[in-house]
Protein backbone atom coordinates (compact mmCIF):
# COMPACT_ATOMS: atom_id res chain seq x y z
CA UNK A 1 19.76 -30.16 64.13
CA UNK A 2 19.86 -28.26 67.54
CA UNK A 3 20.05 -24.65 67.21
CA UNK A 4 23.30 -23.46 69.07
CA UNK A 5 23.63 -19.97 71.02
CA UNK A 6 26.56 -18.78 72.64
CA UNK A 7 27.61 -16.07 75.20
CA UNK A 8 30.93 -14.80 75.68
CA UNK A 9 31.28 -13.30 78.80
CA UNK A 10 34.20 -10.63 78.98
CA UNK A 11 34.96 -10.33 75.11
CA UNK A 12 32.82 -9.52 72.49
CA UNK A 13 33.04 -11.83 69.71
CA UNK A 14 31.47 -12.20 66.17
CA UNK A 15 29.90 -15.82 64.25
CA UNK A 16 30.74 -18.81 65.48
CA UNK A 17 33.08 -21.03 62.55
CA UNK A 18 34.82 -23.72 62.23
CA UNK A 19 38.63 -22.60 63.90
CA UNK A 20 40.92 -22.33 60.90
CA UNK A 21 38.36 -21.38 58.83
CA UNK A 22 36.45 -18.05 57.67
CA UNK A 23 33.50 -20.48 56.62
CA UNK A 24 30.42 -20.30 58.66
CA UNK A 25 29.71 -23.12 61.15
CA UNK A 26 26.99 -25.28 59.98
CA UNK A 27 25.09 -25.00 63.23
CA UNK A 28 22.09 -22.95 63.09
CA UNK A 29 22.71 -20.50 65.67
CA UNK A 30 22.20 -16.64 66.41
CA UNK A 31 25.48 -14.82 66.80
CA UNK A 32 26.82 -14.70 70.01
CA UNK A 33 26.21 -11.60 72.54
CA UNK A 34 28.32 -9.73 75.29
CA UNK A 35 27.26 -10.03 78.50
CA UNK A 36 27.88 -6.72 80.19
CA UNK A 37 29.33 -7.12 83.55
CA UNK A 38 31.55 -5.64 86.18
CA UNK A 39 32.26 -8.71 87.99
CA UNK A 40 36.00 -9.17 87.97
CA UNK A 41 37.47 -13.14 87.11
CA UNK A 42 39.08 -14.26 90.08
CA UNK A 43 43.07 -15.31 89.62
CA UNK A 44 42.49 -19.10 89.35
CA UNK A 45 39.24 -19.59 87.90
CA UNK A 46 36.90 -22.10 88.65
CA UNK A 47 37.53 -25.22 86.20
CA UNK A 48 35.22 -25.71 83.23
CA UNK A 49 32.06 -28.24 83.97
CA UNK A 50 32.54 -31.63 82.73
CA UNK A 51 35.90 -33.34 81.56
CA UNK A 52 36.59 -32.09 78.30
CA UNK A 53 40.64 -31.95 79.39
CA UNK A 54 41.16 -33.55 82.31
CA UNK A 55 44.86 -33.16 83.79
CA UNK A 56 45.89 -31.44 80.13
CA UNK A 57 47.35 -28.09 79.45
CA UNK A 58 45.76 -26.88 76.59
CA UNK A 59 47.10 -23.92 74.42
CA UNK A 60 44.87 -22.32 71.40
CA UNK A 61 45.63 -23.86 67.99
CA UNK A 62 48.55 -23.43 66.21
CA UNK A 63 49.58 -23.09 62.44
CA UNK A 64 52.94 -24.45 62.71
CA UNK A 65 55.57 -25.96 65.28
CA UNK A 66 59.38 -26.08 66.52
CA UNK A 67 61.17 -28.31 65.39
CA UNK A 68 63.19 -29.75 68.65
CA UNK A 69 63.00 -32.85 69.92
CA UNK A 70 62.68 -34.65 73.53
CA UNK A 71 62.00 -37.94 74.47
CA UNK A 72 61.16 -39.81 77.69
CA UNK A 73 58.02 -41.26 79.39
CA UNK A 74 54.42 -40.00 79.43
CA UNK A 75 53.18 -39.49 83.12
CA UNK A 76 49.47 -38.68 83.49
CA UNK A 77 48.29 -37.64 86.62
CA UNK A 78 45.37 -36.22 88.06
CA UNK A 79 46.18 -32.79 87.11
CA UNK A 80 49.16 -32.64 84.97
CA UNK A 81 50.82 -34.71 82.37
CA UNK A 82 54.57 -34.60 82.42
CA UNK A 83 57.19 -36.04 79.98
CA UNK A 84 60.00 -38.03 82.28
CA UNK A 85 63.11 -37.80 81.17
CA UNK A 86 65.91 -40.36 81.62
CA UNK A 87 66.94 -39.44 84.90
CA UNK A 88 63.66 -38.84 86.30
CA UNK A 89 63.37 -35.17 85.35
CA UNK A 90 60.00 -33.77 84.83
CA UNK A 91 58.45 -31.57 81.95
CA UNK A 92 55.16 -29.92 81.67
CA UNK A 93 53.67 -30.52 78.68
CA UNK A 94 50.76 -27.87 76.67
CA UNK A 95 49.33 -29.12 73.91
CA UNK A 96 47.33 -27.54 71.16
CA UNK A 97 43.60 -26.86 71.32
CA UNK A 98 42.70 -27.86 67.99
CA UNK A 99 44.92 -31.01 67.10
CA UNK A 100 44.91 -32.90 70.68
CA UNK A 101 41.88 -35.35 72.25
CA UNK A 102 41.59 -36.22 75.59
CA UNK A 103 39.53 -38.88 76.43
CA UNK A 104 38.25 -39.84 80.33
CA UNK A 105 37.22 -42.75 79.92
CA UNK A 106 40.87 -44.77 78.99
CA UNK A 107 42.86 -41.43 80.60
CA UNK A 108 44.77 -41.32 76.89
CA UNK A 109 45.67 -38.60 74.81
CA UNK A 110 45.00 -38.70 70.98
CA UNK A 111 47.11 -36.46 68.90
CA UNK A 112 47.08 -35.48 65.23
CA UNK A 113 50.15 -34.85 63.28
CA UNK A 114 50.81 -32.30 60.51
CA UNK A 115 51.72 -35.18 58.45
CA UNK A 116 48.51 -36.95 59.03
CA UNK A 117 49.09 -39.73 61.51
CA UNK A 118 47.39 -40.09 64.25
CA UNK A 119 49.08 -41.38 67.80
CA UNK A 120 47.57 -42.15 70.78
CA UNK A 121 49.23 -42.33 73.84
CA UNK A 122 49.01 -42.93 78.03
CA UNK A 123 50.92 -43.32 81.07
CA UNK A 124 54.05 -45.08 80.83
CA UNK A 125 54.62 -44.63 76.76
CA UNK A 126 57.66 -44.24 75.94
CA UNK A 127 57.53 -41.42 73.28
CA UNK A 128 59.30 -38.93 70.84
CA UNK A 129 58.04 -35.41 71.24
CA UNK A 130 58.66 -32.29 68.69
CA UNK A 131 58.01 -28.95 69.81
CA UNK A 132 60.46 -26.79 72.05
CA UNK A 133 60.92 -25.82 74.97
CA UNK A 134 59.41 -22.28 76.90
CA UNK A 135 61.87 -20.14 78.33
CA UNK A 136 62.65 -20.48 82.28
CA UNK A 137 64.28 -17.42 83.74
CA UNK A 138 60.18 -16.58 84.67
CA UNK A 139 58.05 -18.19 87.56
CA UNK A 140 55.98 -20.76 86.46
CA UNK A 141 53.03 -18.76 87.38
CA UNK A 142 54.23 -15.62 85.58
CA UNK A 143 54.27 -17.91 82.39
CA UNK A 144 50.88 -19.43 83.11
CA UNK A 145 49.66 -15.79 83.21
CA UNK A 146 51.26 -14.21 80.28
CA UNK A 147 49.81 -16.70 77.90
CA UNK A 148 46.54 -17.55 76.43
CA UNK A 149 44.93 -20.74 77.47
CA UNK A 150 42.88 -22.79 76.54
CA UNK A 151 42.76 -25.03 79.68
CA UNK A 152 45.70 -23.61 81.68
CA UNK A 153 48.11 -25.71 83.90
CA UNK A 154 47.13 -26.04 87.26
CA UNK A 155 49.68 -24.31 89.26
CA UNK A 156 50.11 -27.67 91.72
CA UNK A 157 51.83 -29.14 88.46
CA UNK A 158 55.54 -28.94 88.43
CA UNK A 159 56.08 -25.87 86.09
CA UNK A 160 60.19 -25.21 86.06
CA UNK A 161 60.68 -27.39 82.34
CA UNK A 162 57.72 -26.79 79.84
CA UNK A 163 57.55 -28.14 76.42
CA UNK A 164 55.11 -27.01 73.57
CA UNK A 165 53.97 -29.96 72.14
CA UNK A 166 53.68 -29.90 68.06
CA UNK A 167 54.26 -33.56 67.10
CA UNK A 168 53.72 -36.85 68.72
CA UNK A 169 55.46 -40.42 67.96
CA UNK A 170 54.50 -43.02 69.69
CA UNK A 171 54.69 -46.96 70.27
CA UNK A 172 50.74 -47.09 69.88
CA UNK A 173 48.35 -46.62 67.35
CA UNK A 174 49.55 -44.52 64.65
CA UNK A 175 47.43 -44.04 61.19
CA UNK A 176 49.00 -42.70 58.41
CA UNK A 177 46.77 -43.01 55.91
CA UNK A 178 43.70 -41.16 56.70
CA UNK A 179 42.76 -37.19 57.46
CA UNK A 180 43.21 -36.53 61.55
CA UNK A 181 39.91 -34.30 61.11
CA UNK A 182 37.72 -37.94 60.53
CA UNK A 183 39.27 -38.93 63.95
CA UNK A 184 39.38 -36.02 65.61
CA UNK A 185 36.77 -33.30 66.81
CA UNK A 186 36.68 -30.46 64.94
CA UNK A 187 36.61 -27.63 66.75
CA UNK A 188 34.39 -24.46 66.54
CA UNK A 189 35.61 -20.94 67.09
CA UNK A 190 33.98 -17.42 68.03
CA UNK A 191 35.82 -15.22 65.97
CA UNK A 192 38.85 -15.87 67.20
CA UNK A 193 40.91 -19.35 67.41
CA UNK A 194 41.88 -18.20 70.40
CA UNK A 195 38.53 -18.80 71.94
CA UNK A 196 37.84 -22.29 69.74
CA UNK A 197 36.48 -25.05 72.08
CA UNK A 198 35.64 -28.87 70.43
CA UNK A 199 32.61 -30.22 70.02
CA UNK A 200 32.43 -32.53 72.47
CA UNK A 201 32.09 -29.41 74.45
CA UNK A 202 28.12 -29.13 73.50
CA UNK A 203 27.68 -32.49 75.02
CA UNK A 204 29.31 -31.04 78.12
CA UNK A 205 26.41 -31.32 81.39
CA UNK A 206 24.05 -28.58 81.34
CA UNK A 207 23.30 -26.12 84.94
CA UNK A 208 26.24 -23.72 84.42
CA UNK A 209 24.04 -21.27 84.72
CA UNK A 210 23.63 -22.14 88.71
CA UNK A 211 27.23 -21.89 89.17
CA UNK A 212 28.70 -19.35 92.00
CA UNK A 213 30.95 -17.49 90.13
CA UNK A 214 30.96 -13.80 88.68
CA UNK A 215 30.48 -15.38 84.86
CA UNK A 216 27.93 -17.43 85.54
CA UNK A 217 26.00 -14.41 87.26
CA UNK A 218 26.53 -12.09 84.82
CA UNK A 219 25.02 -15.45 82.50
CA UNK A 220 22.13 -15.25 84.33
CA UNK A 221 21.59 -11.24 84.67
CA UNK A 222 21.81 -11.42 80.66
CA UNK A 223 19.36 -14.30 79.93
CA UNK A 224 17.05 -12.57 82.35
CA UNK A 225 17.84 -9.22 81.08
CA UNK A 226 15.99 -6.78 78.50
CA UNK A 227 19.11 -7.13 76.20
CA UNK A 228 18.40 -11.15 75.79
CA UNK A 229 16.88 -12.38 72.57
CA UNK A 230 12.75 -12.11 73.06
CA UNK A 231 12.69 -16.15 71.53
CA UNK A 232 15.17 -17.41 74.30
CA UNK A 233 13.85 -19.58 76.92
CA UNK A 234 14.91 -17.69 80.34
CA UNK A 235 14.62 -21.91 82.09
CA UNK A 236 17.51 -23.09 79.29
CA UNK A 237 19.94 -25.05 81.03
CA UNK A 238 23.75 -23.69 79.71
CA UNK A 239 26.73 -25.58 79.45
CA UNK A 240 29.99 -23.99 80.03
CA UNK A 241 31.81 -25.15 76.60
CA UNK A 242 35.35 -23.03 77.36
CA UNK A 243 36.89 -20.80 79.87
CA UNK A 244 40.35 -19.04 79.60
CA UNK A 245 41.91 -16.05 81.91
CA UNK A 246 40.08 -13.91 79.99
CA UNK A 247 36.33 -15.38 78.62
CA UNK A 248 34.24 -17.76 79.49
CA UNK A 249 32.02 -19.09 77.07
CA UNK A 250 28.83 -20.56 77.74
CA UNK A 251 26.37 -22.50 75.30
């Protein structure tokens, strides 16, 4: 097995686990380091390399849910994904980090339920959504920025209705008899859920490290640094496995 090492950039955190879980990981990896920078994040951060979202909202997992309901149609675009109501009426929707799969390749969304089934859905679905609703006597940006994200909205997206996903029905496949975590990537956490990225994040592409933007320096001033591991390889190429308003964590 690979080893893993991470580096936080902006928040110190301690050994990586499984989110949910004060278990160790079972990755053999050192414990993640600060890297000490000044560089200020800029107010819409660069998006994460690869595709682990695409157009999703993504919110940090979540123990439990609301229990309102809303219905419509699933509309996927490039960079949001809205439920449509009957009359045409738009809502944002978030989803949670740890529970929700989006995959590139079919542009679907794969969700797991509390109650163990498993839905997947994609543009033009009718479905039945549980959750509720975020307040709306703030600006859509204001909201965006006084929450913890995951993969935040992009501010393009319409952002007057929002709706916290928690469960998914759907007209497509739904499994009711086996655990979500056999379908779905379990995800891996610094410390904190609120920094827990999936799996499929390691098989993100590598050359982070050349990126133009303050974390991705101060990535490089560390690895090259007198504070960086003596047995690291200074040439590694580093994948950029999450990024929120506030950390950006590279692997």
């Amino acid at each position: 097995m690979k080893a893993l090492a991470l580096i936080v950039v902006f928040l110190l955190v301690g050994a990586c686990t499984r989110a949910g879980s004060s278990a160790p990981a079972s990755i053999d990896a050192p414990a993640p380091s600060i890297v000490d920078s000044t560089a200020k994040t800029s107010a819409s951060p660069p998006a994460p390399t690869g595709d682990l979202w695409g157009p999703l909202a993504v919110r940090p997992p979540e123990d439990g849910t609301d229990t309102a309901r809303h219905e419509g149609t699933l509309r996927i675009t490039d960079t949001c994904v809205y439920l449509e109501a009957a009359g045409g009426e738009l809502t944002l929707l978030t989803w949670p980090a740890d529970r929700t799969t989006w995959n590139g390749t079919s542009h679907t969304i794969t969700f797991a339920n509390f109650d163990r089934t498993v839905v997947t859905i994609g543009d033009g679905d009718h479905v039945v959504l549980g959750g509720g609703g975020a307040e709306s006597d703030i600006s859509g940006e204001e909201w965006i920025n006084e929450r913890e994200w995951v993969a935040p909205p992009a501010l393009s997206c319409s952002l007057d209705l929002r709706w916290a996903v928690g469960v998914v029905e759907g007209a497509t496949t739904a499994v009711a008899s086996i655990d979500p975590s056999t379908v779905t990537q379990p995800a891996l956490t610094c410390d904190s859920d609120a920094l827990a990225f999936p799996v499929s994040a390691l098989d993100a592409p590598t050359g982070a490290e050349q990126d133009a933007d303050p974390a991705a320096s101060a990535l490089r001033a560390f690895v090259a640094g007198p504070d960086a591991p003596t047995n690291w390889d200074p040439a590694l190429a580093w994948r950029r496995v999450l990024q929120t308003t506030q950390a950006v964590v590279f692997g």
